[in-house]
C-alpha atoms as a PDB file:
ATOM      1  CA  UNK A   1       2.439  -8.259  -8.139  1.00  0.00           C
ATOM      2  CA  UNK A   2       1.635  -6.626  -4.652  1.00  0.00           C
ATOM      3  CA  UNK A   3      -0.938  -8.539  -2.156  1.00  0.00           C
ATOM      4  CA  UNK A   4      -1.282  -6.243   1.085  1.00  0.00           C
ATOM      5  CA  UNK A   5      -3.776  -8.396   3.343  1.00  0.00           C
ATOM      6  CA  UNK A   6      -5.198  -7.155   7.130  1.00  0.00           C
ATOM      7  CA  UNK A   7      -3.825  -8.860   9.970  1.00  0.00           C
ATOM      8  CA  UNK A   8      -6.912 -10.146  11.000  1.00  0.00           C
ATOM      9  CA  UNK A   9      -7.695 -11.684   7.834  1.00  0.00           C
ATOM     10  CA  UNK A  10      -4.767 -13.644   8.443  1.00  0.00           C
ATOM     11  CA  UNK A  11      -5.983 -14.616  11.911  1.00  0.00           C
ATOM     12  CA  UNK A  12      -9.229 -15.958  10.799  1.00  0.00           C
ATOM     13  CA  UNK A  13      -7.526 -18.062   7.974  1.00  0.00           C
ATOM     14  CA  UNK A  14      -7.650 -16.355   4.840  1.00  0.00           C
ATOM     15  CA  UNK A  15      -4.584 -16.727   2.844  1.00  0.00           C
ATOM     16  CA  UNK A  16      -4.240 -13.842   0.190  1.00  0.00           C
ATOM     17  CA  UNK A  17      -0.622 -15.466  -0.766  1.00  0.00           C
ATOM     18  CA  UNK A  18      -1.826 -18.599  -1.759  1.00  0.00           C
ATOM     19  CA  UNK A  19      -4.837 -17.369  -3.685  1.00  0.00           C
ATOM     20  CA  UNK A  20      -3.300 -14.906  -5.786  1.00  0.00           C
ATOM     21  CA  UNK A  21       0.471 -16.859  -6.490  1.00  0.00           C
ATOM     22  CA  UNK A  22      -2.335 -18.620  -8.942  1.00  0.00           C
ATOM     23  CA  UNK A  23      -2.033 -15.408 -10.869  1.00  0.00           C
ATOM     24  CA  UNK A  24       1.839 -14.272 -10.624  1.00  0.00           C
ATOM     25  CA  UNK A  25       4.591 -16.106 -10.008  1.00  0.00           C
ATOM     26  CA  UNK A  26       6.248 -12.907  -8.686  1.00  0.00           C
ATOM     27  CA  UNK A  27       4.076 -11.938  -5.889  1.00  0.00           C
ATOM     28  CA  UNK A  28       5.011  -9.617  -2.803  1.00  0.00           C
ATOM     29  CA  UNK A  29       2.877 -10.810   0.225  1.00  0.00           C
ATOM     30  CA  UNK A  30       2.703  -8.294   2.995  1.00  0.00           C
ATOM     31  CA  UNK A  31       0.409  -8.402   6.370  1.00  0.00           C
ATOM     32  CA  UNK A  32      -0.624  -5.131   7.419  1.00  0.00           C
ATOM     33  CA  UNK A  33      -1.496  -4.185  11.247  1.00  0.00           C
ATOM     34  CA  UNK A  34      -4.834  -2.165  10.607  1.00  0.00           C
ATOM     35  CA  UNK A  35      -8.871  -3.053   9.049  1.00  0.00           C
ATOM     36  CA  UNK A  36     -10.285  -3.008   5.347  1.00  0.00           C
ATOM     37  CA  UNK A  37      -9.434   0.899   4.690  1.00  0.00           C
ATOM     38  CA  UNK A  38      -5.119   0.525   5.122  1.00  0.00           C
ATOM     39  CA  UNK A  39      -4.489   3.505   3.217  1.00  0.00           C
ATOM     40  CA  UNK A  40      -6.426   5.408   5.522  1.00  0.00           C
ATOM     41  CA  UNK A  41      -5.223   3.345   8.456  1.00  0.00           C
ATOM     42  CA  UNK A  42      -2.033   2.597   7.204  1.00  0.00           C
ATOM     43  CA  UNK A  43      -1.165   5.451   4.922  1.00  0.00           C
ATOM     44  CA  UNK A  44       3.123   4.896   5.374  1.00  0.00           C
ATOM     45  CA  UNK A  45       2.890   0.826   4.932  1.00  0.00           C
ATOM     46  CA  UNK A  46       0.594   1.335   1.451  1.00  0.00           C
ATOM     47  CA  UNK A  47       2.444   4.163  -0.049  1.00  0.00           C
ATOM     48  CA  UNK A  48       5.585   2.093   0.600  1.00  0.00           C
ATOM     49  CA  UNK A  49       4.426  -0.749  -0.523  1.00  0.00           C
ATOM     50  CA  UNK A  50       3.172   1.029  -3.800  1.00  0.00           C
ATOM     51  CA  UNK A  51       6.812   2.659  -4.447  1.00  0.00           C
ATOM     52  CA  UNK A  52       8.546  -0.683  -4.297  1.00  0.00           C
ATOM     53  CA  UNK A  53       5.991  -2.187  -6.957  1.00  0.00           C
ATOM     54  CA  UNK A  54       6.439   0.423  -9.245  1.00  0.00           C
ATOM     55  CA  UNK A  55      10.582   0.751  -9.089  1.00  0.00           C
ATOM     56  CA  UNK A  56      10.655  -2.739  -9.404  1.00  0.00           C
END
């Protein structure tokens, strides 16, 4: 499993990492430097991010 979380999620507290390892024991945590819409704002973090789920 993939989490991509904001940045400023992180900064106000909210940790994606610890609420979703509850549901996979393999989890990918990533923080990613933009607001709610990263593929828009992000498009080259998501996309990789996306490749190394799936070749895993």
């Amino acid at each position: 499993m993939t989490v991509l979380q904001q940045d400023w999620g992180a900064a106000l507290g909210f940790d994606a990492e610890s609420l979703w390892r509850a549901w996979s024991s393999e989890l990918t945590n990533s923080t990613v430097d933009c607001g709610h819409f990263m593929a828009e704002e992000s498009p080259a973090t998501v996309t990789r991010a996306i490749r190394e789920l799936v070749t895993r």
